[in-house]
PDB file of N, CA and C in Angstrom:
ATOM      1  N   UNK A   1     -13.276  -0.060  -3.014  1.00  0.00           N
ATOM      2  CA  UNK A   1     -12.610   0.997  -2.275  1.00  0.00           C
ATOM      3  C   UNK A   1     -13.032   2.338  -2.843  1.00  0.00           C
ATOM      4  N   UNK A   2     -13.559   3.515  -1.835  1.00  0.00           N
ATOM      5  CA  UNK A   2     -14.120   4.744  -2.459  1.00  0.00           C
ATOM      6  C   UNK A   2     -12.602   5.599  -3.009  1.00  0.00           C
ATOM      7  N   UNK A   3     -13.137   6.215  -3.618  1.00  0.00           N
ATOM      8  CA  UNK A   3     -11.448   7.259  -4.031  1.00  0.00           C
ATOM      9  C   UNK A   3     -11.358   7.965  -2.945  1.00  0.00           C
ATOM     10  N   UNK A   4     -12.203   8.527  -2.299  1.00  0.00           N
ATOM     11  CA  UNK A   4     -12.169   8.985  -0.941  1.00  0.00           C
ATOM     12  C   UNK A   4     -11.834   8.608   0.163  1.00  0.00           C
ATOM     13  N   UNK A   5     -11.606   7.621   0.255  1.00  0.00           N
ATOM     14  CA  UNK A   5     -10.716   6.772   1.632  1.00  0.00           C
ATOM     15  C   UNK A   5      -9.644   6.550   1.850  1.00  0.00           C
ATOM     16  N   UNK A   6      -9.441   7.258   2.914  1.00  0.00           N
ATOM     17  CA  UNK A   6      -8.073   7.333   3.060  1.00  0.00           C
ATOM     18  C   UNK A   6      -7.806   6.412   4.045  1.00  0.00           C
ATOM     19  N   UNK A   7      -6.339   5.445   3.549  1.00  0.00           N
ATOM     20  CA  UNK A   7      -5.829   4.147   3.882  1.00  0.00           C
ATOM     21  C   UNK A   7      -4.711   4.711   5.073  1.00  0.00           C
ATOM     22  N   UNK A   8      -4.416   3.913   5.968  1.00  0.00           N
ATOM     23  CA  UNK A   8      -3.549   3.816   6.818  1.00  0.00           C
ATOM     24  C   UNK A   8      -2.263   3.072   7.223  1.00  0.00           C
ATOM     25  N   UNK A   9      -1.372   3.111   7.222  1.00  0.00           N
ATOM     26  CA  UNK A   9      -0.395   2.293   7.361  1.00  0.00           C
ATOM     27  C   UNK A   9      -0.339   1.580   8.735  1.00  0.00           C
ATOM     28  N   UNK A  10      -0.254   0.177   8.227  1.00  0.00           N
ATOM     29  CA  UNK A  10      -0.898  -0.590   9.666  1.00  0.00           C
ATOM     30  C   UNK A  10       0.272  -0.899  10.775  1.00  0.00           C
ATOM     31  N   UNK A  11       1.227  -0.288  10.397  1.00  0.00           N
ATOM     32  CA  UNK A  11       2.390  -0.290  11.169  1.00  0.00           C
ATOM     33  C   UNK A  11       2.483   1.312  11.856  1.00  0.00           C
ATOM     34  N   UNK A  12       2.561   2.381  11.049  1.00  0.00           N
ATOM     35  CA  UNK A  12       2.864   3.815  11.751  1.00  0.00           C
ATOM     36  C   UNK A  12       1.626   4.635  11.677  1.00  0.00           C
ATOM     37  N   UNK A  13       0.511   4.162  11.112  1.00  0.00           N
ATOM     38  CA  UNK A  13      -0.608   4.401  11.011  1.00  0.00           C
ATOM     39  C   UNK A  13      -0.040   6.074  10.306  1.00  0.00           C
ATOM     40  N   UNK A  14       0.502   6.192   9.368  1.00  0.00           N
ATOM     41  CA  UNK A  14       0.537   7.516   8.507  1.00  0.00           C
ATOM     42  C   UNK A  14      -0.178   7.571   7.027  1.00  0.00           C
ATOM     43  N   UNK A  15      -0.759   8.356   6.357  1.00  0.00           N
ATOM     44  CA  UNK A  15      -1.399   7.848   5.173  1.00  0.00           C
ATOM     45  C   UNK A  15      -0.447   7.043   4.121  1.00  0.00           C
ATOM     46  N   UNK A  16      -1.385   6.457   3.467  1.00  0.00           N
ATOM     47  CA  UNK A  16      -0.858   5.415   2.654  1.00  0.00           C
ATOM     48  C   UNK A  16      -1.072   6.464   0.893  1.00  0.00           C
ATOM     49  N   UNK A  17       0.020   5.926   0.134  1.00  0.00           N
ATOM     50  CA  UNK A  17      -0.521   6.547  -0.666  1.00  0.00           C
ATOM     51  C   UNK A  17      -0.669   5.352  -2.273  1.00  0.00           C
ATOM     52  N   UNK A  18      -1.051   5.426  -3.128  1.00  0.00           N
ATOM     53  CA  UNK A  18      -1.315   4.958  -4.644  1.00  0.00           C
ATOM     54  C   UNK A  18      -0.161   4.881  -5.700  1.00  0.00           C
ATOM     55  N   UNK A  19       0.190   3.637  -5.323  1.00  0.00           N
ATOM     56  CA  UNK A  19       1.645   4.253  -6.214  1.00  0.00           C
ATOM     57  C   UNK A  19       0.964   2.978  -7.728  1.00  0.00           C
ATOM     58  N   UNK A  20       1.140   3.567  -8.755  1.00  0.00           N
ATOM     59  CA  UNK A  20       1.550   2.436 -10.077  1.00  0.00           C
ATOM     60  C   UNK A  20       2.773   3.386 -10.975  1.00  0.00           C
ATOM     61  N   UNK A  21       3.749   1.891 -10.874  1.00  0.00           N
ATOM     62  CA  UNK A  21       5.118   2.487 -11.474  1.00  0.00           C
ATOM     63  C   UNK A  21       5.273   0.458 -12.134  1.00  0.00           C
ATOM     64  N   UNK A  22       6.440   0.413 -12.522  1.00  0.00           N
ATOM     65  CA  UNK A  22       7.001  -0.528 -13.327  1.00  0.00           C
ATOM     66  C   UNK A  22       7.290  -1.821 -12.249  1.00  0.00           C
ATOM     67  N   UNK A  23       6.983  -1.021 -10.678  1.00  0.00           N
ATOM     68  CA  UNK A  23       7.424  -2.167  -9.632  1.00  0.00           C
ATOM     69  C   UNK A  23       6.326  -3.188  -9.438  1.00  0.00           C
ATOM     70  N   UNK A  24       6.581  -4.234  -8.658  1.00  0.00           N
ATOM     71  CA  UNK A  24       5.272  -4.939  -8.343  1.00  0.00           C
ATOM     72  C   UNK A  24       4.712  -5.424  -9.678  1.00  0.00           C
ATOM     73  N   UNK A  25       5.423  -6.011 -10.789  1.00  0.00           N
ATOM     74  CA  UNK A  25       5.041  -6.305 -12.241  1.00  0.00           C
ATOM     75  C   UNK A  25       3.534  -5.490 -12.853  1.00  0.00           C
ATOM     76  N   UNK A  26       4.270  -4.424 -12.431  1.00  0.00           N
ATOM     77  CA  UNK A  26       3.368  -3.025 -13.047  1.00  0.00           C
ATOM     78  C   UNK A  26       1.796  -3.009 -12.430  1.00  0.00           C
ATOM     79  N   UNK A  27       1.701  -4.205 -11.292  1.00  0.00           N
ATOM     80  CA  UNK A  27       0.431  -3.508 -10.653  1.00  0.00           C
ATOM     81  C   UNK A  27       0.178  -2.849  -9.834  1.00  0.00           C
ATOM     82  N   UNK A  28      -0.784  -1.737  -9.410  1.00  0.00           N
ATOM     83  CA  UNK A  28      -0.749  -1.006  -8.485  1.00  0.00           C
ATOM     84  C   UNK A  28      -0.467  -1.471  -7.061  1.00  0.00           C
ATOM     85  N   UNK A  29      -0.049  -0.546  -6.230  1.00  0.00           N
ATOM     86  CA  UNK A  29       0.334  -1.000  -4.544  1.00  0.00           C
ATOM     87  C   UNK A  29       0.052   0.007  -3.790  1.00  0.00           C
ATOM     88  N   UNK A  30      -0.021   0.122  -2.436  1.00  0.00           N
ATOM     89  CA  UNK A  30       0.312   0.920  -1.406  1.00  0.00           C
ATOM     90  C   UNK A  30       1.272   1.221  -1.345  1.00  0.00           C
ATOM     91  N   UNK A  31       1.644   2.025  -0.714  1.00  0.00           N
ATOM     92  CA  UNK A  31       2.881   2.623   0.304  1.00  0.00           C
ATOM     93  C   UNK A  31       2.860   3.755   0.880  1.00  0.00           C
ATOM     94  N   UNK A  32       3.684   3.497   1.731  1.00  0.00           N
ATOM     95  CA  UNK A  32       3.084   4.331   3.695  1.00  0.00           C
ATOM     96  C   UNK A  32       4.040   5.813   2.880  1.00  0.00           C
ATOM     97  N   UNK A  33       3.477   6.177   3.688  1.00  0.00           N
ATOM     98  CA  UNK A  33       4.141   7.620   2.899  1.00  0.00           C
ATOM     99  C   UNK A  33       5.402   7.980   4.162  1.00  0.00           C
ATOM    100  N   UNK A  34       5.183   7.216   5.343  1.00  0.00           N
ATOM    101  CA  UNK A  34       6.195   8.211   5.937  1.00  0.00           C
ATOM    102  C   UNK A  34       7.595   6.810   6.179  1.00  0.00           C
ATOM    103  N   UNK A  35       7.135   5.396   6.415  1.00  0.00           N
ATOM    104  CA  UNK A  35       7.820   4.247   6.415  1.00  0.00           C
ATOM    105  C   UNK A  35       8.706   3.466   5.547  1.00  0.00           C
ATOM    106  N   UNK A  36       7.775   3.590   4.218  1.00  0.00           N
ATOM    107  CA  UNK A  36       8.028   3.437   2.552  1.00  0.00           C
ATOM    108  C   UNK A  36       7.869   1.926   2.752  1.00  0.00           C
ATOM    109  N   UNK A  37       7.375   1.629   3.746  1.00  0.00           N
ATOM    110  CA  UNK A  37       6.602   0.052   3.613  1.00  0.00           C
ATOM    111  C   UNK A  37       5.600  -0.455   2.175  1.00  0.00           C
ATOM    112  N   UNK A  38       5.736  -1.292   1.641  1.00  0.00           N
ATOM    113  CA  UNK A  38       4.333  -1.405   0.643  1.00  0.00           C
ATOM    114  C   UNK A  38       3.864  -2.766   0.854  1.00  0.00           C
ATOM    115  N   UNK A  39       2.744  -2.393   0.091  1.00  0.00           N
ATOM    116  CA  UNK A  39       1.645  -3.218   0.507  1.00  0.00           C
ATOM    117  C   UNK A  39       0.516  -3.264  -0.822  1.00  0.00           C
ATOM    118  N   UNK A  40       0.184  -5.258  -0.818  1.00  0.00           N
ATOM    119  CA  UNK A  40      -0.873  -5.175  -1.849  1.00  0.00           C
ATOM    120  C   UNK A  40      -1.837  -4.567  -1.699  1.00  0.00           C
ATOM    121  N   UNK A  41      -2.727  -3.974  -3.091  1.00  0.00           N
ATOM    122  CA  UNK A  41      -4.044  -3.711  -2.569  1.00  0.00           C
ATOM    123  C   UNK A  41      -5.232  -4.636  -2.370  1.00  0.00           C
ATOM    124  N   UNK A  42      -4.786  -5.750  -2.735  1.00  0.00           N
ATOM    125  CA  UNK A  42      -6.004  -7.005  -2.764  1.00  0.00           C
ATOM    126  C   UNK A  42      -5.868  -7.501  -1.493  1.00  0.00           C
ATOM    127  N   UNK A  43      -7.050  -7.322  -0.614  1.00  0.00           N
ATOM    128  CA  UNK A  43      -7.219  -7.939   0.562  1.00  0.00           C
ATOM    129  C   UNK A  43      -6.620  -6.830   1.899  1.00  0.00           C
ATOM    130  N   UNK A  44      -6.186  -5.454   1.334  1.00  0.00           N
ATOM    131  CA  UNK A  44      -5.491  -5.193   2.474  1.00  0.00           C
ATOM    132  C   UNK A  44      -6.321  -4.387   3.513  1.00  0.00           C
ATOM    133  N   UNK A  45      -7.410  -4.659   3.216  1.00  0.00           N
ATOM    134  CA  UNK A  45      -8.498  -4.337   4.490  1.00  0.00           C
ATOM    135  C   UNK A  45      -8.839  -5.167   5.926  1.00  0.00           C
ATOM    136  N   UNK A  46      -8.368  -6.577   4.695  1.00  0.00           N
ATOM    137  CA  UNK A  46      -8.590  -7.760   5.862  1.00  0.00           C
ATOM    138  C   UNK A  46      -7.444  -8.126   6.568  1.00  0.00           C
ATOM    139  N   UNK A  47      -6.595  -8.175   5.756  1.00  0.00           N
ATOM    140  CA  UNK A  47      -5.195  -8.558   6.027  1.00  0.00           C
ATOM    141  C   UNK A  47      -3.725  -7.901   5.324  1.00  0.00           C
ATOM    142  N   UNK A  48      -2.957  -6.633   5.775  1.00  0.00           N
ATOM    143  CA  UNK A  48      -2.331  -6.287   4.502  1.00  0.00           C
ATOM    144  C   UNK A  48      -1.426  -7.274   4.388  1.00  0.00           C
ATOM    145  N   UNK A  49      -0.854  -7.403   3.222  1.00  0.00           N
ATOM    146  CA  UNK A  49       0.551  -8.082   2.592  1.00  0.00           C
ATOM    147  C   UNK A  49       1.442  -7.033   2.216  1.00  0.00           C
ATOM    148  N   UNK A  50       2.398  -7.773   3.085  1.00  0.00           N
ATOM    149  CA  UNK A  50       3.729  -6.362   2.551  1.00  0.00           C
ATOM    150  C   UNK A  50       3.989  -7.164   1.454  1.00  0.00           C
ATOM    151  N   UNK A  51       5.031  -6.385   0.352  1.00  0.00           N
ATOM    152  CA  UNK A  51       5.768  -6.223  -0.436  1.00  0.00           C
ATOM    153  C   UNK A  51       7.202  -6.107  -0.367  1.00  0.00           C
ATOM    154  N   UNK A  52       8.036  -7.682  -0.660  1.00  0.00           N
ATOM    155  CA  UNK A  52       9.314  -7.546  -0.242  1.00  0.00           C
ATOM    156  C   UNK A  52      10.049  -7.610  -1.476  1.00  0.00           C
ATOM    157  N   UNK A  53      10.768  -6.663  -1.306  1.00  0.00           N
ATOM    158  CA  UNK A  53      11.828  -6.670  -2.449  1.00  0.00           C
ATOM    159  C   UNK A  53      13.295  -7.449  -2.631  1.00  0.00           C
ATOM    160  N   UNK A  54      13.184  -7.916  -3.889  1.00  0.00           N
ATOM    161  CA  UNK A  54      14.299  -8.633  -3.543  1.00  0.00           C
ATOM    162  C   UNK A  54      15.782  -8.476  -4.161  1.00  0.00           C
TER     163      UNK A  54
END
């Protein structure tokens, strides 16, 4: 993935942004910036995976 590419949220199509915090057992994720949907980053070109919290 370039640092320059900007990701889309495949639901509201709004940018996605880079989050690493303590969630997701401290690995990095997506999330839609305007939905607050997240999403892995492995594979989410082909297929995203949300991120459900529990």
């Amino acid at each position: 993935m370039s640092k320059n590419e900007l990701k889309l949220c495949p639901f509201c199509e709004s940018p996605m942004l880079l989050i690493q915090d303590n969630k997701n057992n401290g690995e990095p994720y997506f999330e839609c910036s305007t939905c607050g949907l997240k999403f892995k980053i492995e594979g989410f070109d082909e297929k995203p995976v949300e991120i459900k919290e529990n």
